[in-house]
Protein backbone atom coordinates (compact mmCIF):
# COMPACT_ATOMS: atom_id res chain seq x y z
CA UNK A 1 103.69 47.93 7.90
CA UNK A 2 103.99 43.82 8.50
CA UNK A 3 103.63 41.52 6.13
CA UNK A 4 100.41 40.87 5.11
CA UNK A 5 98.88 38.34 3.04
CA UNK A 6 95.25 39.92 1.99
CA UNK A 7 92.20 38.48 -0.17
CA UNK A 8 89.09 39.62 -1.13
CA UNK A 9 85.63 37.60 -1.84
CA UNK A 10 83.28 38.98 -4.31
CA UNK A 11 79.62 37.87 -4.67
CA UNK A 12 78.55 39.47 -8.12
CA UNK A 13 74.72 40.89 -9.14
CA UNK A 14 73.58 39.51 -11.93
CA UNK A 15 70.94 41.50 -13.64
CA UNK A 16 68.77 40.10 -17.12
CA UNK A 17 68.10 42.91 -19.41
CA UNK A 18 65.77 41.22 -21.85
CA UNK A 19 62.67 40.24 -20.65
CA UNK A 20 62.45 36.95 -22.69
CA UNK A 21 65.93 36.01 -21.81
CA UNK A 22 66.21 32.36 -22.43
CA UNK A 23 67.53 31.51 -19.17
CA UNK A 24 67.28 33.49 -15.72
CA UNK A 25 69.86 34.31 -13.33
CA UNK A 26 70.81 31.08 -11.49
CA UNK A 27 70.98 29.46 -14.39
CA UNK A 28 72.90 32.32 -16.07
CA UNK A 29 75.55 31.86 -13.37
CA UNK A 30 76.05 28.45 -13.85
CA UNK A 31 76.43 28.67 -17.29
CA UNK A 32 79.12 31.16 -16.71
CA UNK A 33 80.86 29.07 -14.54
CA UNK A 34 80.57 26.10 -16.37
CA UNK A 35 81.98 27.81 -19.51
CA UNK A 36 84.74 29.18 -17.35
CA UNK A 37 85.69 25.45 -16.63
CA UNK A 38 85.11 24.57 -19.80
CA UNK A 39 88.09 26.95 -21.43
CA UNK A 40 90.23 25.32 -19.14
CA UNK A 41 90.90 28.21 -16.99
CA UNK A 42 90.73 25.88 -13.96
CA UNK A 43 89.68 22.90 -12.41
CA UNK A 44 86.39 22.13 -11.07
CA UNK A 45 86.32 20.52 -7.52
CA UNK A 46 85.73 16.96 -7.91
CA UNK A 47 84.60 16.22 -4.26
CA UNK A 48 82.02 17.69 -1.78
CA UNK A 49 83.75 20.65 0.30
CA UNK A 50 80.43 21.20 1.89
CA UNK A 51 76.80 20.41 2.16
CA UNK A 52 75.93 23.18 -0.20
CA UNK A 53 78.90 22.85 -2.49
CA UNK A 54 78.78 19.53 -4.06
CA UNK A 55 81.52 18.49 -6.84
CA UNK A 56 81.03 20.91 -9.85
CA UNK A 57 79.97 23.83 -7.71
CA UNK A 58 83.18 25.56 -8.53
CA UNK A 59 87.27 25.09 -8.24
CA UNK A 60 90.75 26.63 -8.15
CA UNK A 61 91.90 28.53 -11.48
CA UNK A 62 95.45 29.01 -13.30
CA UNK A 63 95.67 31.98 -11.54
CA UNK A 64 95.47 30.59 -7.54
CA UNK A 65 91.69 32.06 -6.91
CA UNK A 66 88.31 30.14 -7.30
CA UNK A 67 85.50 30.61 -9.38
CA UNK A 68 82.31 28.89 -7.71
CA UNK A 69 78.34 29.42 -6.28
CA UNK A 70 77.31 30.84 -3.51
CA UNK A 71 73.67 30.82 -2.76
CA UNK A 72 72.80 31.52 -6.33
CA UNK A 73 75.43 34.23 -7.06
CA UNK A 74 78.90 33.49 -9.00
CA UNK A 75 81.51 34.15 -6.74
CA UNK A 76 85.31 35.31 -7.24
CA UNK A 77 88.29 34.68 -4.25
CA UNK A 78 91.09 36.43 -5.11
CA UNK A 79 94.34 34.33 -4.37
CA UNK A 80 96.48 34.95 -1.66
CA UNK A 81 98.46 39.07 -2.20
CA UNK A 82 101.13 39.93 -0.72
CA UNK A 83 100.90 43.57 -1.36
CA UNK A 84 97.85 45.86 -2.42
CA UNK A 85 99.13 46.14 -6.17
CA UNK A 86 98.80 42.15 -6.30
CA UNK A 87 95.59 42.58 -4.42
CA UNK A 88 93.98 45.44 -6.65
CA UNK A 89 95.14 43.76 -9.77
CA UNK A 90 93.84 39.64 -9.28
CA UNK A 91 90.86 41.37 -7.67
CA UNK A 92 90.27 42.75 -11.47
CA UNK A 93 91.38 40.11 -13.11
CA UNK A 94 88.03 38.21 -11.33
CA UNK A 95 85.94 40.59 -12.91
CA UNK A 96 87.58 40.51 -16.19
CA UNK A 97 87.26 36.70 -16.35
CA UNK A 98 83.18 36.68 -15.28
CA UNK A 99 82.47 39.26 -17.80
CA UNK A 100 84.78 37.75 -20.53
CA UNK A 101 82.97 34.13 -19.94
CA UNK A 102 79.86 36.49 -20.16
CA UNK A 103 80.96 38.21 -23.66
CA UNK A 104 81.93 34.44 -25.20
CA UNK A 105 78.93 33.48 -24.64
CA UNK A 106 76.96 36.39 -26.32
CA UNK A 107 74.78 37.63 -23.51
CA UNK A 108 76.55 40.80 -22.80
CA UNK A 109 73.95 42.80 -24.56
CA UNK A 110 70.94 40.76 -22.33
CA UNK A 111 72.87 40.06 -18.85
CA UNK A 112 74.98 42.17 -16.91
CA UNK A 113 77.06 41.33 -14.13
CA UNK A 114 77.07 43.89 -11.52
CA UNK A 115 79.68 44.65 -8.95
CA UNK A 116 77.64 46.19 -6.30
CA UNK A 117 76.26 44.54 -3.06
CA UNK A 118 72.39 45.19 -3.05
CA UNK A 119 69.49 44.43 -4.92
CA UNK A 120 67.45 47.38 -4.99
CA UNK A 121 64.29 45.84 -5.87
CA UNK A 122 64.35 43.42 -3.66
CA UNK A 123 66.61 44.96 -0.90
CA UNK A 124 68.78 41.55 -0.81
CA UNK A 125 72.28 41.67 -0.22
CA UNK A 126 75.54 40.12 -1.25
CA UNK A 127 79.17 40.82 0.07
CA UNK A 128 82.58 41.82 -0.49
CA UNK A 129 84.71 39.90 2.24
CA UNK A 130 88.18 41.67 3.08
CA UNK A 131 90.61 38.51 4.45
CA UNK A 132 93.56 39.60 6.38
CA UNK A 133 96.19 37.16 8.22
CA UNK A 134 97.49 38.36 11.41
CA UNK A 135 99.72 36.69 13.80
CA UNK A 136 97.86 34.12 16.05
CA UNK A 137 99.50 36.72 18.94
CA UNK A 138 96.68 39.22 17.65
CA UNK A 139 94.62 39.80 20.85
CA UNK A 140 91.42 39.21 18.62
CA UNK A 141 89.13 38.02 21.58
CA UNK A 142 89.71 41.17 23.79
CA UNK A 143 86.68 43.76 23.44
CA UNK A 144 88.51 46.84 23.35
CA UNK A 145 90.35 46.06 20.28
CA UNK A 146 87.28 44.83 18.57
CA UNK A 147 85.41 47.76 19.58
CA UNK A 148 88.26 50.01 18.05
CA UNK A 149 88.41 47.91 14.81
CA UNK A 150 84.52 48.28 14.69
CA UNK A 151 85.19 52.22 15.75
CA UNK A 152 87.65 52.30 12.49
CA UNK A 153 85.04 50.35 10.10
CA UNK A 154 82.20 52.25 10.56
CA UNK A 155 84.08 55.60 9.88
CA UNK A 156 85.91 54.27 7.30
CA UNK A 157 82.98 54.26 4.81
CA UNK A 158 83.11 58.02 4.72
CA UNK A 159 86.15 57.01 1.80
CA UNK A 160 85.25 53.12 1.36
CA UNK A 161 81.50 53.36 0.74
CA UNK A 162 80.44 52.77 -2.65
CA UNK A 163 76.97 54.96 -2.20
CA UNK A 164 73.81 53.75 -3.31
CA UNK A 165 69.80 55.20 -3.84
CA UNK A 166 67.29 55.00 -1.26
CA UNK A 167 67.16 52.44 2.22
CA UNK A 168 65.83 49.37 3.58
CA UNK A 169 65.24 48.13 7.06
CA UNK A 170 65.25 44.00 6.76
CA UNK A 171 64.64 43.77 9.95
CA UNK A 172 67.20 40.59 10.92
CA UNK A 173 67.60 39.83 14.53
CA UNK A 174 69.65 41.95 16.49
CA UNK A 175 70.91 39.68 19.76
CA UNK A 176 69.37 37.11 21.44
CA UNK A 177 68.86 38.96 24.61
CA UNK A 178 67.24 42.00 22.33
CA UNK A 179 65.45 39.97 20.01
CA UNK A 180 61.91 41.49 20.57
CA UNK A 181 63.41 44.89 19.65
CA UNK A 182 61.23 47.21 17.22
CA UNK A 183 62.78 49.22 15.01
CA UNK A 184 61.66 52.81 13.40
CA UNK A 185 59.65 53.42 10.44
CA UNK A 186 61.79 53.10 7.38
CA UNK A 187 62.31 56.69 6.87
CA UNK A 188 62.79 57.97 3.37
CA UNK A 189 66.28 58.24 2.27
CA UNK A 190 67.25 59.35 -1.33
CA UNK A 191 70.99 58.44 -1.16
CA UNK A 192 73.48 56.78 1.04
CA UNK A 193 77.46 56.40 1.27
CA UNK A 194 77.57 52.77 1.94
CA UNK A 195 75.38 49.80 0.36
CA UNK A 196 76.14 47.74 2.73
CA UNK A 197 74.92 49.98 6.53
CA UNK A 198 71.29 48.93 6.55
CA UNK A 199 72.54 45.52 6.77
CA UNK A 200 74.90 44.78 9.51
CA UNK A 201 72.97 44.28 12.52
CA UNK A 202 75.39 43.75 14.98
CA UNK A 203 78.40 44.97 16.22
CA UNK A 204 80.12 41.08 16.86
CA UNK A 205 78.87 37.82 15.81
CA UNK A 206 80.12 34.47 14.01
CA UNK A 207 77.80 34.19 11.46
CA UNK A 208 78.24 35.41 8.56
CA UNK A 209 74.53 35.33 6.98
CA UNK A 210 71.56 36.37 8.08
CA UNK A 211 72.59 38.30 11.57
CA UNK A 212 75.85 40.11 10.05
CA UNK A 213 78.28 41.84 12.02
CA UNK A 214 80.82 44.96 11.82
CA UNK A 215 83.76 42.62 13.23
CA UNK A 216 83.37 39.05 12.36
CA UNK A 217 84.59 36.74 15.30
CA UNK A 218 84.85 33.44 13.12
CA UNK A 219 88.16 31.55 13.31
CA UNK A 220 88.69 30.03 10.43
CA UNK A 221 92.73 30.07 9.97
CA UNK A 222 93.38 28.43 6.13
CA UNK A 223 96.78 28.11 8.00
CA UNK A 224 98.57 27.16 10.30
CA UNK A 225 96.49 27.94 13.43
CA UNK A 226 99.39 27.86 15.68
CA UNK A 227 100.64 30.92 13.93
CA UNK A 228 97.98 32.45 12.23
CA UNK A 229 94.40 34.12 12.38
CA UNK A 230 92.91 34.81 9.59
CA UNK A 231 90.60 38.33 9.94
CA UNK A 232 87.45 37.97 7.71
CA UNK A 233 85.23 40.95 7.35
CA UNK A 234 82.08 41.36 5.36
CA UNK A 235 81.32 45.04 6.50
CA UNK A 236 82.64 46.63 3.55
CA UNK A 237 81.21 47.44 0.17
CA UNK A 238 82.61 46.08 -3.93
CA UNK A 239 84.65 48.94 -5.34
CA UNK A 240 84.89 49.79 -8.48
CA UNK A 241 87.77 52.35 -8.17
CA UNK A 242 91.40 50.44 -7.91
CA UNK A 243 92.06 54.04 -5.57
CA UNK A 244 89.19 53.04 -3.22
CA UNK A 245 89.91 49.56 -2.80
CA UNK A 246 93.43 49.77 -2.17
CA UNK A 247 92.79 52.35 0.08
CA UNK A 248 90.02 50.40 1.95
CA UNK A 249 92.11 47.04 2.70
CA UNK A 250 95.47 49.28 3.32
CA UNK A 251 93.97 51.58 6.08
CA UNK A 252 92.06 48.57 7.30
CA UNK A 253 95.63 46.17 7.69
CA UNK A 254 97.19 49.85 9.22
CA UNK A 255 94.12 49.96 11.78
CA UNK A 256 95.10 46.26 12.72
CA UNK A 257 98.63 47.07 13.17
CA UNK A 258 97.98 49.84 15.29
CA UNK A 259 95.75 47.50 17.49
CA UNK A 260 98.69 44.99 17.47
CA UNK A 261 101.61 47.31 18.58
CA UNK A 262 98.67 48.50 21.62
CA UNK A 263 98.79 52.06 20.43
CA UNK A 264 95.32 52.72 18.91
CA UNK A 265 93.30 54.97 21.14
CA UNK A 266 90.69 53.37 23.48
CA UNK A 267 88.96 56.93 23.06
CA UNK A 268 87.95 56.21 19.67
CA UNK A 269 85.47 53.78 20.50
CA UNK A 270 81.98 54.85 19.78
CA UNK A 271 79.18 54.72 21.87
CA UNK A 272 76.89 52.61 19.31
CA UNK A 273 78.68 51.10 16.58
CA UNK A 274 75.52 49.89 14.66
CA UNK A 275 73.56 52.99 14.95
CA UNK A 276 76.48 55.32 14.13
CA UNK A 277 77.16 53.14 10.65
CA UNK A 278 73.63 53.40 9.08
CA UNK A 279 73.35 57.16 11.00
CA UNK A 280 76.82 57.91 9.04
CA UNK A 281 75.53 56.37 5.62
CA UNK A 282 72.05 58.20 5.40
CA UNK A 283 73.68 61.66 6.44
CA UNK A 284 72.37 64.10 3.64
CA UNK A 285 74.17 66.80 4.25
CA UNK A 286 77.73 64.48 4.50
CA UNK A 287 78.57 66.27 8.32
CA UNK A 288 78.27 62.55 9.82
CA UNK A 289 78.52 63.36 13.38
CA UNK A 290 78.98 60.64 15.90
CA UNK A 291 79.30 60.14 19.62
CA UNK A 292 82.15 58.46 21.62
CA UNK A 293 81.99 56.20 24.11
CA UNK A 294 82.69 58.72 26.51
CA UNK A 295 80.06 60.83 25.35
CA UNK A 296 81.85 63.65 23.70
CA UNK A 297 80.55 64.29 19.85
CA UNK A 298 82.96 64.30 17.34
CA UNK A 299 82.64 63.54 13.40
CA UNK A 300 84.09 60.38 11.42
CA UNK A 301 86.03 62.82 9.77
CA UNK A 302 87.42 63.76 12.49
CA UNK A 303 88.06 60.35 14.17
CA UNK A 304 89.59 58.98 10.80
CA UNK A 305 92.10 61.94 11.13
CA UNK A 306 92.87 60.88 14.87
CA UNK A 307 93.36 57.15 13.64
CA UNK A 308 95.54 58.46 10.16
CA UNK A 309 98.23 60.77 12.40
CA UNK A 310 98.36 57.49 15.13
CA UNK A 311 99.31 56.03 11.86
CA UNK A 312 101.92 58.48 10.74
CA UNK A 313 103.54 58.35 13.63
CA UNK A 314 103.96 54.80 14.30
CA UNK A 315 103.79 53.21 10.72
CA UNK A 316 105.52 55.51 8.26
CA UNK A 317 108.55 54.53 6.75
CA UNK A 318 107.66 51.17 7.69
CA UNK A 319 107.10 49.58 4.15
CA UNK A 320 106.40 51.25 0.43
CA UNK A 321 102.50 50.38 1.12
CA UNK A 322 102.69 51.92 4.42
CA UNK A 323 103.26 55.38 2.71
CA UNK A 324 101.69 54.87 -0.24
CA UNK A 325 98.69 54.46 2.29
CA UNK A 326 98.96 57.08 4.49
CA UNK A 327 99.77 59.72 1.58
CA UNK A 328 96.67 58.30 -0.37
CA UNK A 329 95.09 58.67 3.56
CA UNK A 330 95.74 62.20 3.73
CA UNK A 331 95.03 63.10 0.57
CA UNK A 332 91.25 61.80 0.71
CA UNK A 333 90.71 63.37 4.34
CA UNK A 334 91.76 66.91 3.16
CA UNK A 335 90.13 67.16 0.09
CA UNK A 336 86.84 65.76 2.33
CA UNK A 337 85.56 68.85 3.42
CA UNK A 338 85.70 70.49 -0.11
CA UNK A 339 82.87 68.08 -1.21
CA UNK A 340 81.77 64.78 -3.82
CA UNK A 341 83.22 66.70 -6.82
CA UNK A 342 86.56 66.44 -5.25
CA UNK A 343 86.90 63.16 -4.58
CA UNK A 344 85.62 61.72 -8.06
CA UNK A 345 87.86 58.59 -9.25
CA UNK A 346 89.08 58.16 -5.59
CA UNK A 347 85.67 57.66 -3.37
CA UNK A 348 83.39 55.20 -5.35
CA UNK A 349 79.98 57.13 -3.63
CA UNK A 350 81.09 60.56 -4.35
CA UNK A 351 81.73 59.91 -8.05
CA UNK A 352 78.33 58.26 -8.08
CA UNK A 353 76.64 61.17 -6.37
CA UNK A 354 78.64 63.30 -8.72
CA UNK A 355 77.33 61.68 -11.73
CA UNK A 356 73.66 61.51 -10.59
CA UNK A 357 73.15 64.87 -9.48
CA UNK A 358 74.77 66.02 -13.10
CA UNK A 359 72.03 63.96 -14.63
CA UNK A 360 69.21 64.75 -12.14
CA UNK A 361 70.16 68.26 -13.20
CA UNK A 362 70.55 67.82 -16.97
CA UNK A 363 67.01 66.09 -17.15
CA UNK A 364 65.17 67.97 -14.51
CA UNK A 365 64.49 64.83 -12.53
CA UNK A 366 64.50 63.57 -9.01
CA UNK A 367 65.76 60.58 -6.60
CA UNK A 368 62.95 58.89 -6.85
CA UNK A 369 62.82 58.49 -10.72
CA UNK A 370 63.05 54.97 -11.73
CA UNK A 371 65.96 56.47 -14.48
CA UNK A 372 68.12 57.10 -11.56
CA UNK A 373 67.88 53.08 -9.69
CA UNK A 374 68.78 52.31 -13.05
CA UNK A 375 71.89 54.86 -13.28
CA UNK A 376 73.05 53.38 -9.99
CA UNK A 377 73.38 50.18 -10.76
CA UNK A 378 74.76 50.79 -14.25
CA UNK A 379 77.70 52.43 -12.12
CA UNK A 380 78.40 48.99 -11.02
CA UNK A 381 77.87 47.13 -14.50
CA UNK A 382 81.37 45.14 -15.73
CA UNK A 383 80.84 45.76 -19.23
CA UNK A 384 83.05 48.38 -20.06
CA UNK A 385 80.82 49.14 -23.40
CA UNK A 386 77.91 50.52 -20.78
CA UNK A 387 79.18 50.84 -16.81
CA UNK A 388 79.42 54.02 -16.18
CA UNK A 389 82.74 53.76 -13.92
CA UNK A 390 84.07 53.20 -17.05
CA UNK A 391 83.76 56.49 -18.05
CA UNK A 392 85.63 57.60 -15.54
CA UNK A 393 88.64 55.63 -16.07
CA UNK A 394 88.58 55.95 -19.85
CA UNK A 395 88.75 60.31 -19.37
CA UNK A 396 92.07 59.59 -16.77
CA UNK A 397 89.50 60.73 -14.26
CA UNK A 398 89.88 57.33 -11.95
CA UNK A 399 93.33 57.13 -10.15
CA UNK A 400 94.41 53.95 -10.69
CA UNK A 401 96.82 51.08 -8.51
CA UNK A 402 97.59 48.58 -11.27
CA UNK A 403 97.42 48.53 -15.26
CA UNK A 404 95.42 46.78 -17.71
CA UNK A 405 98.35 44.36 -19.09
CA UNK A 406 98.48 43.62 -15.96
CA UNK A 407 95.10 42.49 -15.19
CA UNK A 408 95.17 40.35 -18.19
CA UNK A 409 98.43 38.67 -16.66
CA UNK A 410 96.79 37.86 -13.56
CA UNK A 411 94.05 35.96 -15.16
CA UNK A 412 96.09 33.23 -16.19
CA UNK A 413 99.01 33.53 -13.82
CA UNK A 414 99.29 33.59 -10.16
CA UNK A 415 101.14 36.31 -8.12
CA UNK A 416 104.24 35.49 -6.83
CA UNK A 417 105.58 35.59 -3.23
CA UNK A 418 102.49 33.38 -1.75
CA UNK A 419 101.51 30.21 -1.85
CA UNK A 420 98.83 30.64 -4.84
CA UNK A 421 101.67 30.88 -6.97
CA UNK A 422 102.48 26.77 -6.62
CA UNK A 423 98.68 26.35 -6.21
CA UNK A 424 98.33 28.00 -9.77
CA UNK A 425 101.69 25.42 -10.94
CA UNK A 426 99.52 22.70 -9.72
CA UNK A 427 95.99 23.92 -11.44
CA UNK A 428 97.98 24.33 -14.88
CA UNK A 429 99.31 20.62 -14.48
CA UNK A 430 96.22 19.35 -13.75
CA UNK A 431 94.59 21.03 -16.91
CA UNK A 432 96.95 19.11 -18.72
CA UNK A 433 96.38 15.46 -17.26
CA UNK A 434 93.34 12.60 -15.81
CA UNK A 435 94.36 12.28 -12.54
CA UNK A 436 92.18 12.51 -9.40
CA UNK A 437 92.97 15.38 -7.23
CA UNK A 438 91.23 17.28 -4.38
CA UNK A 439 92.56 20.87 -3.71
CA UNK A 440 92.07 23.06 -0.80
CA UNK A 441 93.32 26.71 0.12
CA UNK A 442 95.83 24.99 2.73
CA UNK A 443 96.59 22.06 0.56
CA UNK A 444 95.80 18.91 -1.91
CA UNK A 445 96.05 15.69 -2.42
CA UNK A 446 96.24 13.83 -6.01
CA UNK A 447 95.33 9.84 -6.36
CA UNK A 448 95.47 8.45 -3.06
CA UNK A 449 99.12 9.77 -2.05
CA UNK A 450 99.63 11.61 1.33
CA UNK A 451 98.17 15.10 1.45
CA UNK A 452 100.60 18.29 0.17
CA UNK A 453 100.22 20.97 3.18
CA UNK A 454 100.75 24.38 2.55
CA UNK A 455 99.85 25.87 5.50
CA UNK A 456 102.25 29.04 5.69
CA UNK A 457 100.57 31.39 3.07
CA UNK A 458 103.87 33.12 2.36
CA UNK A 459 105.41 30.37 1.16
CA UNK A 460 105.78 29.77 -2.41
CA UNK A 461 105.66 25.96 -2.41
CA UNK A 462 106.40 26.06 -6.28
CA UNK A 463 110.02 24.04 -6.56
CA UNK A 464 108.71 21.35 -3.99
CA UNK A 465 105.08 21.24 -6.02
CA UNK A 466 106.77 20.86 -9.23
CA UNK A 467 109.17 17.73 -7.87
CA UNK A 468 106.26 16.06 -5.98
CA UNK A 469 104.23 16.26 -9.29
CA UNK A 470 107.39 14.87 -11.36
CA UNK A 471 107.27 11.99 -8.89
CA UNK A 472 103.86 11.24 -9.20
CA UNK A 473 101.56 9.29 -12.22
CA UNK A 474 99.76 11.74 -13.29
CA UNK A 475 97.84 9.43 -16.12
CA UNK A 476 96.18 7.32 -14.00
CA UNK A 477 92.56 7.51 -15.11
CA UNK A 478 90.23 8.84 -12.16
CA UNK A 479 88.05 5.99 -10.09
CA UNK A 480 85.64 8.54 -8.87
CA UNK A 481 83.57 5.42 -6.52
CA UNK A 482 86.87 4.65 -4.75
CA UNK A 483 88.72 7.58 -4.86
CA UNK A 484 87.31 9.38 -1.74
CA UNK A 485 87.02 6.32 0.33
C-alpha cells in the first residue's frame, strides 16, 4: 500500500431540543466556535480566505486541523494522517472538541450536535469529504479509471453507508445536455443504507454543491502540483463506527492503488453509476443487484469481492494497513450474507437497522412513526450521555481502530510524520504571542516576512518552523490596516 496522506471534512447537524432555546442553530454554531477560539485551542484566521469566509470565520488548531463555518454548519478538517489509526483517531478528536465546547457551555441538555449527513425534515444535506493525495502521475482525467473508482464507490456503501429512514428526490440538475429530465414519483422508502444516494446526481462534475458527483474532478492540490493531486470525494457518508471509517478510506486508497498500478478490472464498470447508487441504497430486501457495463447482472456484493481478491493479490504484504484492510475487507464481505445482526459495531447502517427493528418490535410500532426519525438521528448524536452508538461501544459491541487516551491526545497535539505536526508547533506559538500571521494548509506567513511553504505534506517542517520562529519578533503588536497590503 503507498504512502498516503488522508483527511477527512466533517459538516456537523446541529439539532435544538428545547423549543425556547435562547439562540437557534447558526447562532449556536458560532458560539461554539467562538468559544473554541476563545480556550485557546487555536487561532482564528485573521484575513479573508474567501468571499464567504471572512476573518473570524474559523482557523487552524493546536492539533494541525481547522475549526470554521460552512454555510451555516460548524465544520471539522482533520489534519493531514499518515496512516488510518492517525486518521480514525484526529477524526474523533473533532468531535470530541465540538461537543466538549458544546458541554462548557451548558447546552448539551438543549442542543445536540449530530454526526449524520441529512436533515430529515427538511431533506438538506451536509457532507463528509474523504481527501486522498496521489501522485500527480495518477491518470485522474482518463474515463475508465473514473468510471471504475465510481464502480468501487457506489458498491462500497453496502459496508460504508451509515443507513438512514425514509427518501427524498431534490430534484438538482442532472447535466446540462439532460437538464429537462423528469424524474419518478418519490416512491415510499422506509429505510436506506446510505444517507447520502438520493443526493449525488451525477456520476463526474467539479462542483461540489448543488449538482454533486460520485467522483469529484476538482484539482485543488494543497501541494505541490508538480507532484501531487489531491483526490476529494464527497460521496460518502459520517461514520460513527472507528471499524467503518477506517474501513471506508482504506478500501477507498486500495481501489486507487489498484487503478494506479493499471490492474483494476475495466469489467467492473457499471452500466449507470447514479441509478445503481440510490437503486443499491433503497434495496429492502439488502440483495442489491446491479448491471455491468457489459450488460451482465451481478450484485455489489459480488463486485466488492472481485475488487477485494484484485486487492489480495496485488496489495498484500504491502504495508501493516494494507492487511489490516483487506482482513477487515474479508471479514465484512463474508459475514454479509448472514445479515444486519452480524455486522453490528462494524457497518454503521446495519447496527442502526439492528437497533430500530429491536425497538419497532419491542413497542409494536412502524417506520413511519415519528419515534423512529427521532431514534435515527439520536444514532448520530455526539453526546455520549444520549447517542445511541454509544451504547454500542460502551457493551464492547463496536470494534474499535484507536483508544480514548488517545483521542484526547489528538485534540491538543498534532500527529506526527506530516506536515500538521509543525503547523500545530506554529498554532501553539502563536497562542502564546501578538504577532500578525496568516496560515494556510500549504503554508504561512507571520508580519510581513517571506511566506513559509510547506508544500510536501509528508514533511514534518517542525525543526525548520521552530528556528524560523526563533528568528523572528514575535511581539510586534498586529497593524491589522497595513498588514495585508
Amino acid at each position: 500500500m503507498k504512502r498516503r496522506i488522508y483527511g477527512i471534512e466533517t459538516e456537523y447537524g446541529l439539532l435544538i431540543k428545547e423549543e425556547d432555546f435562547k439562540y437557534g442553530p447558526i447562532d449556536v454554531a458560532v458560539r461554539i466556535k467562538n468559544h473554541i477560539f476563545d480556550q485557546k485551542q487555536g487561532v482564528l484566521d485573521l484575513h479573508y480566505r474567501a468571499n464567504d469566509e471572512p476573518p473570524g470565520n474559523g482557523g487552524f488548531l493546536a492539533n494541525g486541523g481547522r475549526i470554521y463555518l460552512d454555510m451555516g454548519h460548524l465544520e471539522y478538517a482533520s489534519p493531514e494522517c499518515s496512516n488510518l489509526v492517525d486518521l480514525i483517531t484526529f477524526d474523533r478528536a473533532g468531535d470530541e472538541i465540538v461537543q466538549k465546547a458544546l458541554e462548557e457551555l451548558g447546552w448539551s441538555e438543549q442542543v445536540a450536535f449530530i454526526k449524520n449527513n441529512v436533515d430529515l425534515e427538511t431533506n438538506a444535506t451536509f457532507g463528509c469529504h474523504e481527501n486522498y493525495l496521489v501522485s500527480r502521475a495518477f491518470q485522474f482525467d482518463n474515463r475508465e479509471n473514473l468510471r471504475l473508482l465510481a464502480s468501487f464507490l457506489v458498491t462500497r456503501q453496502i459496508y460504508a453507508g451509515a443507513g438512514r429512514t425514509g427518501a427524498c428526490n431534490p430534484q438538482p440538475f442532472r447535466d446540462w445536455d439532460d437538464i429537462h429530465q423528469t424524474r419518478k414519483d418519490e416512491e415510499k422508502v422506509n429505510f436506506q443504507i446510505s444517507q447520502r444516494a438520493d443526493h449525488i446526481p451525477n456520476e463526474f462534475y467539479r462542483w461540489v454543491q448543488y449538482n454533486r458527483a460520485i467522483v469529484n474532478t476538482r484539482d485543488e492540490q494543497l501541494s505541490d502540483p508538480s507532484k501531487y493531486r489531491r483526490i476529494h470525494l464527497l460521496v460518502g457518508d459520517s461514520n460513527m463506527s472507528e471499524f467503518a471509517c477506517a474501513l471506508k478510506m482504506g478500501t477507498t486508497s486500495l481501489m486507487m492503488e489498484l487503478i494506479e498500478l493499471g490492474v483494476a478490472n475495466p469489467e467492473w464498470i457499471l452500466s449507470n453509476s447514479v441509478d445503481t447508487m440510490r437503486d443499491i441504497s433503497r434495496d429492502p430486501e439488502f440483495k442489491w443487484e446491479i448491471t455491468l457495463r457489459d450488460g451482465k447482472p451481478t450484485t455489489a456484493l459480488e463486485l466488492q469481492w472481485g475488487m477485494l481478491q484484485a486487492g489480495k493479490k496485488y496489495l498484500a504484504g504491502s504495508s501493516s494497513d494494507a492487511d489490516w484492510v483487506l482482513e477487515a475487507w474479508e471479514s465484512v464481505l463474508t459475514d454479509m450474507p448472514k445479515g444486519p445482526e452480524a455486522l453490528i459495531g462494524r457497518v454503521d447502517w446495519a447496527s442502526k437497522y439492528w437497533l430500530l427493528t429491536e425497538f419497532m418490535k419491542s413497542e409494536n410500532v412502524g417506520w413511519q412513526d415519528p419515534w423512529i426519525k427521532s431514534l435515527d438521528l439520536e444514532f448520530h448524536n455526539l453526546n455520549k450521555a444520549h447517542g445511541l452508538y454509544w451504547g454500542l461501544e460502551a457493551n464492547g459491541d463496536a470494534h474499535r481502530k484507536t483508544s480514548d487516551e488517545a483521542i484526547r491526545f489528538a485534540m491538543s497535539s498534532a500527529p506526527k510524520g506530516t506536515r500538521a505536526d509543525g503547523r500545530g508547533e506554529l498554532v501553539k506559538t502563536l497562542l502564546e504571542c501578538q504577532t500578525g500571521y496568516l496560515i494556510d494548509w500549504i503554508g504561512f506567513r507571520l508580519n510581513k516576512e517571506e511566506p513559509f511553504l510547506m508544500l510536501d505534506p509528508f514533511v514534518s517542517y517542525k525543526k525548520e518552523i521552530q528556528e524560523y520562529l526563533r528568528r523572528m519578533d514575535l511581539q510586534e503588536p498586529f497593524d491589522g490596516k497595513n498588514y495585508f497590503r
